[in-house]
PDB file of N, CA and C in Angstrom:
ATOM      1  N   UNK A   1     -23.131  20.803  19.949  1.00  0.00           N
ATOM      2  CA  UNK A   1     -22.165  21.778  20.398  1.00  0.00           C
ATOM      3  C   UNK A   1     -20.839  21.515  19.697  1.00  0.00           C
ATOM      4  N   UNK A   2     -20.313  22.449  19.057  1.00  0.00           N
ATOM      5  CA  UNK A   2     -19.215  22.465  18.550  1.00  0.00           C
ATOM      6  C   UNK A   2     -18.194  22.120  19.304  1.00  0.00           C
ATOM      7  N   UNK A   3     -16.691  21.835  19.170  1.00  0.00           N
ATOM      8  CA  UNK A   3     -15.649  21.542  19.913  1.00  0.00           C
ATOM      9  C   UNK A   3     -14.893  22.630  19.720  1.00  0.00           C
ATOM     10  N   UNK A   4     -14.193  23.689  20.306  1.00  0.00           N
ATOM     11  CA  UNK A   4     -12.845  24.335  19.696  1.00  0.00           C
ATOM     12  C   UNK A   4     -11.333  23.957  20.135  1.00  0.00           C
ATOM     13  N   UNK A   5     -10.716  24.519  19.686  1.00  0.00           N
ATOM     14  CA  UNK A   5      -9.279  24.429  20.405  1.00  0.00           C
ATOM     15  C   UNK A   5      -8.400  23.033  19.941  1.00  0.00           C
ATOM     16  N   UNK A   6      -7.269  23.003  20.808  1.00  0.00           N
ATOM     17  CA  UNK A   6      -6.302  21.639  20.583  1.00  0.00           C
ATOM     18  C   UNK A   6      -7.043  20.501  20.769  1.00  0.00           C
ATOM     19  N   UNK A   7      -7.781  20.093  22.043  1.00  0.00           N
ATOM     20  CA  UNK A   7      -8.471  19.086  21.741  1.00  0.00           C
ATOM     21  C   UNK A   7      -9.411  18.269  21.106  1.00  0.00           C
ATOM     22  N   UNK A   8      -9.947  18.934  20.065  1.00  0.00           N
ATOM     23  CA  UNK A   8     -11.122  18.979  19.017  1.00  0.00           C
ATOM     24  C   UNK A   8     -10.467  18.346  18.265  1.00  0.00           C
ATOM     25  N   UNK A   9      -8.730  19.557  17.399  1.00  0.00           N
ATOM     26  CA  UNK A   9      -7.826  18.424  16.532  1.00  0.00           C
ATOM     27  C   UNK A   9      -7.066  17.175  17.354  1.00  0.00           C
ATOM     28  N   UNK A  10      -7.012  16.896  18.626  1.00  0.00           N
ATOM     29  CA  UNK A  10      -6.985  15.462  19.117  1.00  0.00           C
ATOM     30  C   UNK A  10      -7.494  14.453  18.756  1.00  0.00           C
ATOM     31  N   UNK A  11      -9.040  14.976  19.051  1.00  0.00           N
ATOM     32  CA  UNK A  11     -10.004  13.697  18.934  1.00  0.00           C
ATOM     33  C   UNK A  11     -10.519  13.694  17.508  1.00  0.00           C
ATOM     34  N   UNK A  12     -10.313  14.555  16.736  1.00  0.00           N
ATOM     35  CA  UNK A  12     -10.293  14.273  15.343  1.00  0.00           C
ATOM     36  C   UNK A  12      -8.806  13.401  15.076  1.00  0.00           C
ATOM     37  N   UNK A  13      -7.695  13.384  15.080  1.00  0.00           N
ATOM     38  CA  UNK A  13      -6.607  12.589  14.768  1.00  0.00           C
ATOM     39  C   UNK A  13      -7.308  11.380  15.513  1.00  0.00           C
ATOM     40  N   UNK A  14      -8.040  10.825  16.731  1.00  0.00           N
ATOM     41  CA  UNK A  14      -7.575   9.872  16.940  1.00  0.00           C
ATOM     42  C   UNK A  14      -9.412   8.805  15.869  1.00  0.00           C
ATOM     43  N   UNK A  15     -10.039   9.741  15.893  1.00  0.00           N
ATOM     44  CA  UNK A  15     -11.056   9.447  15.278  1.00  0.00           C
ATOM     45  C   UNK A  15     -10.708   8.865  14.017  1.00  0.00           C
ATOM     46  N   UNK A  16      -9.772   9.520  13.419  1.00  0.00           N
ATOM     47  CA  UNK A  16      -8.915   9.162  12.051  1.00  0.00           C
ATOM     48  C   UNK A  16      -8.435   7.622  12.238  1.00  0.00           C
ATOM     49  N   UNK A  17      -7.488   8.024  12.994  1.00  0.00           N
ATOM     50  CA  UNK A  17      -7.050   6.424  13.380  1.00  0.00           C
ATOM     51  C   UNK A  17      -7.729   5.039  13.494  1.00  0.00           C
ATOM     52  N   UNK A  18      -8.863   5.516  14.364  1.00  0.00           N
ATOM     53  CA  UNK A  18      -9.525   4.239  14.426  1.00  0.00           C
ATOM     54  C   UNK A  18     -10.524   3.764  13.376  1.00  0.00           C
ATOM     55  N   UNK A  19     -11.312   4.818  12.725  1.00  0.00           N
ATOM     56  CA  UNK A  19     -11.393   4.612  10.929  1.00  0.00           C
ATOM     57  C   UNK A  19     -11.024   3.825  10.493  1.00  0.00           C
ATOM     58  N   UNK A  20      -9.420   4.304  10.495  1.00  0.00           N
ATOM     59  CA  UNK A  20      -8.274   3.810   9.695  1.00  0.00           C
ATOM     60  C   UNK A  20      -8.864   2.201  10.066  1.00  0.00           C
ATOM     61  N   UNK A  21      -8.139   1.907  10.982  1.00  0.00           N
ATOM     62  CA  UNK A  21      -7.867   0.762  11.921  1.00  0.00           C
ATOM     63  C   UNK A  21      -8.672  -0.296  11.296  1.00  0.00           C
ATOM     64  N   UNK A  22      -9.972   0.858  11.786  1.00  0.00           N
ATOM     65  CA  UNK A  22     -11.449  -0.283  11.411  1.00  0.00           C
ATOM     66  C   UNK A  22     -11.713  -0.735   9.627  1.00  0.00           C
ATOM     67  N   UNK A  23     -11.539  -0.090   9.192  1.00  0.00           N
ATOM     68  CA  UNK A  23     -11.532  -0.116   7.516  1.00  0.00           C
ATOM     69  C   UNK A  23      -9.982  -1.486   6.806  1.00  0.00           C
ATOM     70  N   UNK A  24      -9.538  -1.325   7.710  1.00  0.00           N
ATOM     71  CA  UNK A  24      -8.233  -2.162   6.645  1.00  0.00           C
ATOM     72  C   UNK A  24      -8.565  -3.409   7.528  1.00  0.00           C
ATOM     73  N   UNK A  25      -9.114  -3.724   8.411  1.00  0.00           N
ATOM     74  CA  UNK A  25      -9.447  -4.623   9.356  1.00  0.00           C
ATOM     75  C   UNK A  25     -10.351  -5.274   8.517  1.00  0.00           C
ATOM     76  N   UNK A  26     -11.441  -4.322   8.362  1.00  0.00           N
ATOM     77  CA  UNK A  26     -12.772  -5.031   7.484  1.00  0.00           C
ATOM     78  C   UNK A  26     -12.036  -5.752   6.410  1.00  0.00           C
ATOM     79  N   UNK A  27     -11.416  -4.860   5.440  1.00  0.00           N
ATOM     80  CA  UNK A  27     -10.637  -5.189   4.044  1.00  0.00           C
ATOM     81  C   UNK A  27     -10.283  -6.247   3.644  1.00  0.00           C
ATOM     82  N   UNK A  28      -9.696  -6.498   4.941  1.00  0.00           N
ATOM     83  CA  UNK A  28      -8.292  -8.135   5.500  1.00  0.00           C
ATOM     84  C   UNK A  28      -9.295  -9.334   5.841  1.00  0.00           C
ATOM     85  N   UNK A  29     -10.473  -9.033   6.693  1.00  0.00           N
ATOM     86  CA  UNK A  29     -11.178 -10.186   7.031  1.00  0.00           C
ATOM     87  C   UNK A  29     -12.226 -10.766   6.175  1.00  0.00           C
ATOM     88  N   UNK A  30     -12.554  -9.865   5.477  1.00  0.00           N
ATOM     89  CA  UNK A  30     -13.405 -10.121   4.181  1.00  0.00           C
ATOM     90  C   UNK A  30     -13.101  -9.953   3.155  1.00  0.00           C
ATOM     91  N   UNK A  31     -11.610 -10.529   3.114  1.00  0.00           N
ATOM     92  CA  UNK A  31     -11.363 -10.702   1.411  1.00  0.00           C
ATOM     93  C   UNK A  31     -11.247 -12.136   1.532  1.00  0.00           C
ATOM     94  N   UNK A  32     -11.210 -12.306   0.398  1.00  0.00           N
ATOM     95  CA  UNK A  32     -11.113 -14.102   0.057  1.00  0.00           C
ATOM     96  C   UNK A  32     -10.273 -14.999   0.209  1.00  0.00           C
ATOM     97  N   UNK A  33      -9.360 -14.897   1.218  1.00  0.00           N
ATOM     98  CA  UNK A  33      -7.862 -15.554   1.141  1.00  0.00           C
ATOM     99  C   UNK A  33      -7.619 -16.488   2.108  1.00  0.00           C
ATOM    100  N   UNK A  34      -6.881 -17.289   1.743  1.00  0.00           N
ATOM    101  CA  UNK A  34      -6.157 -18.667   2.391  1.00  0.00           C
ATOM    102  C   UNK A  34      -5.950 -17.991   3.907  1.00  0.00           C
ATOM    103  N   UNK A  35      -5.942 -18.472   5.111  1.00  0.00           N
ATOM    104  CA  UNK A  35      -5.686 -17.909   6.362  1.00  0.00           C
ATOM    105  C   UNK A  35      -4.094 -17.768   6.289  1.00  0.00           C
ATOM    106  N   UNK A  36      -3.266 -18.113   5.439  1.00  0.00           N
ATOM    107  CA  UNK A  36      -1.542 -17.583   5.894  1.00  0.00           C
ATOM    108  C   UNK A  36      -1.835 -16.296   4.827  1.00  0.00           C
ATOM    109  N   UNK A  37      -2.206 -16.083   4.013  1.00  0.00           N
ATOM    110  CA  UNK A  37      -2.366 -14.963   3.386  1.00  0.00           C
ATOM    111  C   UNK A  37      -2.719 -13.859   3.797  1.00  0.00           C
ATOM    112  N   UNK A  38      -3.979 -14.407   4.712  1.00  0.00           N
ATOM    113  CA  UNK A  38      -4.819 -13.443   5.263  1.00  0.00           C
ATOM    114  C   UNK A  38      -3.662 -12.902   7.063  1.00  0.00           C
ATOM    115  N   UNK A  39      -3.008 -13.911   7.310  1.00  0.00           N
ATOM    116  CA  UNK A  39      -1.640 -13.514   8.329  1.00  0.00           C
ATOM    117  C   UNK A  39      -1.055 -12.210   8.023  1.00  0.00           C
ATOM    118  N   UNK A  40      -0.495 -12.999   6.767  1.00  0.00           N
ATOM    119  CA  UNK A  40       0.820 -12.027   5.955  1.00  0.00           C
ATOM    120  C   UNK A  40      -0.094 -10.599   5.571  1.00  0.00           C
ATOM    121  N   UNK A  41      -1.315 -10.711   4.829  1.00  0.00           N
ATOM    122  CA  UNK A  41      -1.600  -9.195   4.827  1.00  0.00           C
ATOM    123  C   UNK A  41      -1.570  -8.447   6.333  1.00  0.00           C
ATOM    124  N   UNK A  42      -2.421  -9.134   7.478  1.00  0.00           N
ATOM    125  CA  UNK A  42      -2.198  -8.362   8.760  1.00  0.00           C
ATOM    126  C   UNK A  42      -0.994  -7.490   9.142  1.00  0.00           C
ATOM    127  N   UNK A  43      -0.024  -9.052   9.025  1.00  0.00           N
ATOM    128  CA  UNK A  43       1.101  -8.515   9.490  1.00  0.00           C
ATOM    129  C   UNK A  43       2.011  -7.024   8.683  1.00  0.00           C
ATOM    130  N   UNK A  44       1.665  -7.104   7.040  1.00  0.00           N
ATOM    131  CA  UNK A  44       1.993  -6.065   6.569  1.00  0.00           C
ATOM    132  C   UNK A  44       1.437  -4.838   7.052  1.00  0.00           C
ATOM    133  N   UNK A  45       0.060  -5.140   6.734  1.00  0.00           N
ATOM    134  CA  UNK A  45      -0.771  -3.608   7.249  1.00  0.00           C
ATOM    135  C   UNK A  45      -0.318  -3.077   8.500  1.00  0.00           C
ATOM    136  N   UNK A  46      -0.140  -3.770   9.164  1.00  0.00           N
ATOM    137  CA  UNK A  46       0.185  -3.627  10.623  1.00  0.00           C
ATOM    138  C   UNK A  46       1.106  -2.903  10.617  1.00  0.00           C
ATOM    139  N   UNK A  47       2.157  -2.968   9.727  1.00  0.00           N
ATOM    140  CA  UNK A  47       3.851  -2.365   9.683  1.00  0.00           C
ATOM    141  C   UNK A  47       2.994  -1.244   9.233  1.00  0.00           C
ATOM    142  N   UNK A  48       3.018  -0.838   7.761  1.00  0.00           N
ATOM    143  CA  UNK A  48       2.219  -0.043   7.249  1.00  0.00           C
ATOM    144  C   UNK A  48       1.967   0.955   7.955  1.00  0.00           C
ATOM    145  N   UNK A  49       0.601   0.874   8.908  1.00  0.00           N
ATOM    146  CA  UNK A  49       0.504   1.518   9.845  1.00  0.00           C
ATOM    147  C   UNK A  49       1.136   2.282  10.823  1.00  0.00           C
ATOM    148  N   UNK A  50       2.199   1.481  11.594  1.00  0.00           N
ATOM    149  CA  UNK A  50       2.561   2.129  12.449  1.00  0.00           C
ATOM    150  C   UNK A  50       3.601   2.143  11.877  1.00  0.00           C
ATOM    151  N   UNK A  51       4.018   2.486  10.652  1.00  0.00           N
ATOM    152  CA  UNK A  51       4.952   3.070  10.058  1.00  0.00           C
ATOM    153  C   UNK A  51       3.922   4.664   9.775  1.00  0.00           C
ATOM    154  N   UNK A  52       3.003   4.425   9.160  1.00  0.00           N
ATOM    155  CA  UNK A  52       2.215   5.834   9.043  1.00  0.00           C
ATOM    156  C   UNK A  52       1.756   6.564  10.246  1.00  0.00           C
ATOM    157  N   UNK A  53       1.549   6.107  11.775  1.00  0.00           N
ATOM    158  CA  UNK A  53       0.799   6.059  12.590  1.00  0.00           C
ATOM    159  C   UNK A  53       2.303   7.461  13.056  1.00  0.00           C
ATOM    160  N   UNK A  54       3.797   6.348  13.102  1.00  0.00           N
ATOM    161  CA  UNK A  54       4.955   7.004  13.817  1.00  0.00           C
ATOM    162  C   UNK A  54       5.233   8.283  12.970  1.00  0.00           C
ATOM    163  N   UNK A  55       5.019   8.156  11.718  1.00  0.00           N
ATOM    164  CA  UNK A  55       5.663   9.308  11.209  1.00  0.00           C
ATOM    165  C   UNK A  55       4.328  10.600  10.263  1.00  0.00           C
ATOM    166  N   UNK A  56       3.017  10.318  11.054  1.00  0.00           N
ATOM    167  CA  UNK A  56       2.773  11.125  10.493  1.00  0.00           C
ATOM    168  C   UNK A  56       1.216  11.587  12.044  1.00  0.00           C
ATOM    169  N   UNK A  57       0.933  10.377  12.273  1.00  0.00           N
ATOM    170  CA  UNK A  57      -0.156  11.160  13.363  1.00  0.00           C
ATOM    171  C   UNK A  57       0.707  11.281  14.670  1.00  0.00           C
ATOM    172  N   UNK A  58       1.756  10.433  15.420  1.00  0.00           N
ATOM    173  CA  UNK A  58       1.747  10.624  16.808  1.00  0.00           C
ATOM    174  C   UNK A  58       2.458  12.229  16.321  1.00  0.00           C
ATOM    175  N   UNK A  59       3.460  12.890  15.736  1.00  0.00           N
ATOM    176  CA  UNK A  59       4.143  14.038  15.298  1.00  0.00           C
ATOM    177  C   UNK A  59       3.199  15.175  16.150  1.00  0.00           C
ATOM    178  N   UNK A  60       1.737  14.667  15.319  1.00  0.00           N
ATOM    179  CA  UNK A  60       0.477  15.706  15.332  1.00  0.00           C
ATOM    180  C   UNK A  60       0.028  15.912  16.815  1.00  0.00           C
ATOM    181  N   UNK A  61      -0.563  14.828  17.550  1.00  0.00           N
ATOM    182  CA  UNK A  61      -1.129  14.310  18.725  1.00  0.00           C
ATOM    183  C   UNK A  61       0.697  14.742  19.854  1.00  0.00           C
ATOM    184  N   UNK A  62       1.412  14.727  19.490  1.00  0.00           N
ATOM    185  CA  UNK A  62       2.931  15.086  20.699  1.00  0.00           C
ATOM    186  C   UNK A  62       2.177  17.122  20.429  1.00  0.00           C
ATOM    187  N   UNK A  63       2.389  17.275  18.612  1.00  0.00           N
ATOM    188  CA  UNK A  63       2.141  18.897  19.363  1.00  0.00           C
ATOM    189  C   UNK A  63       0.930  19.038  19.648  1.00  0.00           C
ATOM    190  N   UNK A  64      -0.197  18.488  20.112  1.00  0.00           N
ATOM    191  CA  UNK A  64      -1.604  18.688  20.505  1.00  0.00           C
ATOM    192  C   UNK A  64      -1.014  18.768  22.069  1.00  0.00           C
ATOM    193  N   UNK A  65      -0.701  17.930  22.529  1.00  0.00           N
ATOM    194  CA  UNK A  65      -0.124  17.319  23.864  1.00  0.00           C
ATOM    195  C   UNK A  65       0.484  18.431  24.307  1.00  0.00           C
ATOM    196  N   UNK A  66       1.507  19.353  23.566  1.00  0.00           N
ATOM    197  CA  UNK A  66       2.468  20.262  24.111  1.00  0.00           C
ATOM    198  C   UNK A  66       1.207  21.365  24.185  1.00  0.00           C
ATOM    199  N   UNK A  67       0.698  22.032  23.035  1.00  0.00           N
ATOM    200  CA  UNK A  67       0.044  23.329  23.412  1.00  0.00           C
ATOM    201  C   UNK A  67      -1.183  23.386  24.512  1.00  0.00           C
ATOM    202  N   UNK A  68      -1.305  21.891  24.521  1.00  0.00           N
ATOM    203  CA  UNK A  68      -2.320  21.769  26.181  1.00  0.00           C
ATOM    204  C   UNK A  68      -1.942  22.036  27.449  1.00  0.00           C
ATOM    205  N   UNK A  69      -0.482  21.393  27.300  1.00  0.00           N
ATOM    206  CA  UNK A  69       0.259  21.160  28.765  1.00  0.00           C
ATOM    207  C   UNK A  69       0.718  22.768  28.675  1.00  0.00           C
ATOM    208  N   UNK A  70       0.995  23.524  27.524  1.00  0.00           N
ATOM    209  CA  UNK A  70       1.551  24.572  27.598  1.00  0.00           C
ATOM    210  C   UNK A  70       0.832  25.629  27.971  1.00  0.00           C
ATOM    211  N   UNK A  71      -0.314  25.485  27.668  1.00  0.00           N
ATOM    212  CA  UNK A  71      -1.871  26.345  27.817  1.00  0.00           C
ATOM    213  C   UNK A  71      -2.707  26.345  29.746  1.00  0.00           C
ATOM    214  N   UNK A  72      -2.297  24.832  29.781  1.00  0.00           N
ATOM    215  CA  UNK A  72      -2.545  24.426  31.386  1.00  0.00           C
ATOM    216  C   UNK A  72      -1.365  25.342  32.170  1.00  0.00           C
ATOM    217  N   UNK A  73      -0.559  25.175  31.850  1.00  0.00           N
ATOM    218  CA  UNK A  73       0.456  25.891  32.857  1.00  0.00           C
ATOM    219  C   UNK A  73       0.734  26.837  32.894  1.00  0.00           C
ATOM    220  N   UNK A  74       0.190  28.027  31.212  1.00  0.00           N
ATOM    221  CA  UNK A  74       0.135  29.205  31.251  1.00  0.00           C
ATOM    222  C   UNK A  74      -0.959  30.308  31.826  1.00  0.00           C
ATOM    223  N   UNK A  75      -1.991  29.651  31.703  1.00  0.00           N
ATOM    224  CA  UNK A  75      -3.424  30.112  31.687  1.00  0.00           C
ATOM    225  C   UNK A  75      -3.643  29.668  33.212  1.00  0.00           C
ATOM    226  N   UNK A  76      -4.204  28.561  33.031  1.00  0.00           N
ATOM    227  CA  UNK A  76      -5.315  27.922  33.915  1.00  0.00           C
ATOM    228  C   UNK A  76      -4.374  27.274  35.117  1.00  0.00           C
ATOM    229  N   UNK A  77      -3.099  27.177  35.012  1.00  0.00           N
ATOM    230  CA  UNK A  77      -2.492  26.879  37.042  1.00  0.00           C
ATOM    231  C   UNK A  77      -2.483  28.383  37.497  1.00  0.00           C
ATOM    232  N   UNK A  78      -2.189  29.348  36.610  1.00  0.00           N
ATOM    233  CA  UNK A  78      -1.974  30.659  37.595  1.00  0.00           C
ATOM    234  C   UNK A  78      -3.793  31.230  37.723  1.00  0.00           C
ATOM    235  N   UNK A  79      -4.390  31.017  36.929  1.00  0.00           N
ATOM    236  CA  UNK A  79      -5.576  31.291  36.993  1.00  0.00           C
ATOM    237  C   UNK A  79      -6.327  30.764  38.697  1.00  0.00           C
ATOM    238  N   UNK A  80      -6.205  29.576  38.531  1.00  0.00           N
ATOM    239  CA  UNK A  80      -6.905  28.573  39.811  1.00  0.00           C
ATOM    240  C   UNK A  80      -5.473  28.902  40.964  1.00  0.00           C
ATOM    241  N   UNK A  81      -4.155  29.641  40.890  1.00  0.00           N
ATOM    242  CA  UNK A  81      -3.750  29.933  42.364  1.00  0.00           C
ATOM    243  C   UNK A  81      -4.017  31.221  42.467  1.00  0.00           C
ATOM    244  N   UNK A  82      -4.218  31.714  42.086  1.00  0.00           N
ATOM    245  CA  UNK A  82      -4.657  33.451  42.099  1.00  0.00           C
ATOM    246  C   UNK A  82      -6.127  33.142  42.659  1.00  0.00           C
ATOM    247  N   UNK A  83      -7.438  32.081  42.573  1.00  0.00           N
ATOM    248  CA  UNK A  83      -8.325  31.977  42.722  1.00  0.00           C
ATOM    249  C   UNK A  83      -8.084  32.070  44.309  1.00  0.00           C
ATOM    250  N   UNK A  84      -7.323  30.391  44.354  1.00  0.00           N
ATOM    251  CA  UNK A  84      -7.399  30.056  45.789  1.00  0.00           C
ATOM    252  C   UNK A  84      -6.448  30.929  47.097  1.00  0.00           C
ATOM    253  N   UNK A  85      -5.507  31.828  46.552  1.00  0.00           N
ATOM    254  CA  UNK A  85      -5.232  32.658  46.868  1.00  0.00           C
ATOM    255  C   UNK A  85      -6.261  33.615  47.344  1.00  0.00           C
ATOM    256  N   UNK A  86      -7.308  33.635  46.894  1.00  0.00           N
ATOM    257  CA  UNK A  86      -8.602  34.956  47.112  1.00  0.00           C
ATOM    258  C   UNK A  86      -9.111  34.160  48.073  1.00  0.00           C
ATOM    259  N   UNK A  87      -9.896  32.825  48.213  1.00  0.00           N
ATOM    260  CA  UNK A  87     -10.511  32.166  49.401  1.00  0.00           C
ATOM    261  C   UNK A  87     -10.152  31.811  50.330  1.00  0.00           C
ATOM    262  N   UNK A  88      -8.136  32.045  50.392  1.00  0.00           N
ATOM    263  CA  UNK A  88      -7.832  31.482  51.791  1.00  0.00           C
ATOM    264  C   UNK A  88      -7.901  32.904  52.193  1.00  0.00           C
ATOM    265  N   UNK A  89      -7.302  34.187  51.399  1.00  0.00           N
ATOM    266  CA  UNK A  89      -7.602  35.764  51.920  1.00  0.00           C
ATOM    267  C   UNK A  89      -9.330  35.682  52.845  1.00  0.00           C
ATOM    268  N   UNK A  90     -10.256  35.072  51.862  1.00  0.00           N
ATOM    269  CA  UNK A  90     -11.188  35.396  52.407  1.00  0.00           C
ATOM    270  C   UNK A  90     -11.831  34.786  53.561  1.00  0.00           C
ATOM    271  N   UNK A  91     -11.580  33.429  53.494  1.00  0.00           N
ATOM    272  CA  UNK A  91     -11.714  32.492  54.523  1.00  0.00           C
ATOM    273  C   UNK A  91     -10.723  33.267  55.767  1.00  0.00           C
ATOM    274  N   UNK A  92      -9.305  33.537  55.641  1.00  0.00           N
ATOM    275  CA  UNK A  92      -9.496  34.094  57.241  1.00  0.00           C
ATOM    276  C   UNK A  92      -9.581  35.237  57.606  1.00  0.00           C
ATOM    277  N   UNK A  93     -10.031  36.120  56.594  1.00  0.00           N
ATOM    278  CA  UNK A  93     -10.167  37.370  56.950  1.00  0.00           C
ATOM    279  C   UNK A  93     -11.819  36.871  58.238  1.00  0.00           C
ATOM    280  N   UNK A  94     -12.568  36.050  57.223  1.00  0.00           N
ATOM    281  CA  UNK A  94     -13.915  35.853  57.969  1.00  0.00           C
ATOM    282  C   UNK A  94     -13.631  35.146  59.344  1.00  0.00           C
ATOM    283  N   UNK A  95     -12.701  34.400  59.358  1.00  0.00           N
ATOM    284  CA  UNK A  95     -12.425  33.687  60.497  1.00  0.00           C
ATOM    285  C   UNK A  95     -12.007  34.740  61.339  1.00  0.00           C
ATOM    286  N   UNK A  96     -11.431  35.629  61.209  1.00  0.00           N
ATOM    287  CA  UNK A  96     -10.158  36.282  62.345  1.00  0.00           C
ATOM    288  C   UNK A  96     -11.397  37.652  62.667  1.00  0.00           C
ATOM    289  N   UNK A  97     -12.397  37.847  62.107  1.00  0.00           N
ATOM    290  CA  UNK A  97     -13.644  38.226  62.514  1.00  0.00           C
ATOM    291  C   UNK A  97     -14.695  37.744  63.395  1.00  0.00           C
ATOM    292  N   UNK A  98     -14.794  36.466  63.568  1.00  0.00           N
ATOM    293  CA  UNK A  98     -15.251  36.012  64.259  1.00  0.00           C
ATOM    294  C   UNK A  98     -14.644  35.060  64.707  1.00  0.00           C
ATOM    295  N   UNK A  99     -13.788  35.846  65.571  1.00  0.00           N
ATOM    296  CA  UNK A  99     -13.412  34.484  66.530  1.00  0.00           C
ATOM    297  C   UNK A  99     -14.439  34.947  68.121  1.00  0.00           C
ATOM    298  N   UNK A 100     -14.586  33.885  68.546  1.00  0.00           N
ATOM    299  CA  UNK A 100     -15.084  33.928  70.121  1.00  0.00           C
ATOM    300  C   UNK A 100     -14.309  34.456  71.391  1.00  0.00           C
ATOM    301  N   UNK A 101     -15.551  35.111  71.890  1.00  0.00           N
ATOM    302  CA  UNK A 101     -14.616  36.079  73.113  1.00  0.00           C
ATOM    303  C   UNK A 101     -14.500  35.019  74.006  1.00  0.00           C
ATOM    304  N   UNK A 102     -13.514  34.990  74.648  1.00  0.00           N
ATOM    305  CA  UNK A 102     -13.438  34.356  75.902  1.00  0.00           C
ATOM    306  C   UNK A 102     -14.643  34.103  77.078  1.00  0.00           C
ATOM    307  N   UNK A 103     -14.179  32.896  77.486  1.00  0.00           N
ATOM    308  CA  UNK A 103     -15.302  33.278  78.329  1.00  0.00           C
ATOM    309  C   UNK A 103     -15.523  33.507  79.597  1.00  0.00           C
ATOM    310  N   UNK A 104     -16.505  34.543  79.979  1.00  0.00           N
ATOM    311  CA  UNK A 104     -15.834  35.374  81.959  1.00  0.00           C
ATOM    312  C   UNK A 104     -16.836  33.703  82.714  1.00  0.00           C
ATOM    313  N   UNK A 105     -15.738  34.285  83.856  1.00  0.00           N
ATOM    314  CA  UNK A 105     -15.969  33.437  84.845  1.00  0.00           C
ATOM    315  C   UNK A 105     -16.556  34.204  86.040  1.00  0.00           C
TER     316      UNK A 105
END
């Protein structure tokens, strides 16, 4: 089943990421280097990253975030009170139909 919409390009950005993540990880642990070497590359990549991470995916994933929250509150809250609006109509219309007669003595 296909995905559509904002959240599809979500979980594709974050799918990206962890790729990412996983690939320079491999790179670093299986290259051939002295363990302070193998530090100092971490610690670079690491910058690297969330130097690329800040200025080019969260940008993406904030407007994924907005047209959801914007879509939830346009669409789908008035959608679901307009719903429940209809079942409390209907719930006491049914109630105030059957209510019980008193009872003779």
């Amino acid at each position: 089943m296909k995905r559509q919409g904002p959240i599809s390009g979500a979980l594709f950005l974050f799918g990206a990421v962890v790729g990412a993540l996983a690939g320079v990880t491999a790179g670093i642990l299986l290259a051939p280097k002295s363990g302070k070497e193998t530090r100092e590359d971490i610690k670079r990549k690491t910058k690297e990253l969330k130097t690329k991470f800040d200025t080019q995916v969260a940008p993406k994933f904030k407007k994924k975030i907005t047209e959801i929250k914007t879509k939830f509150n346009k669409d789908i809250i008035p959608s679901v009170k307009k719903k429940v609006a209809t079942v409390q109509k209907d719930v006491t219309e049914f109630f105030s139909e059957k209510k019980p007669k008193p009872a003779k003595k």
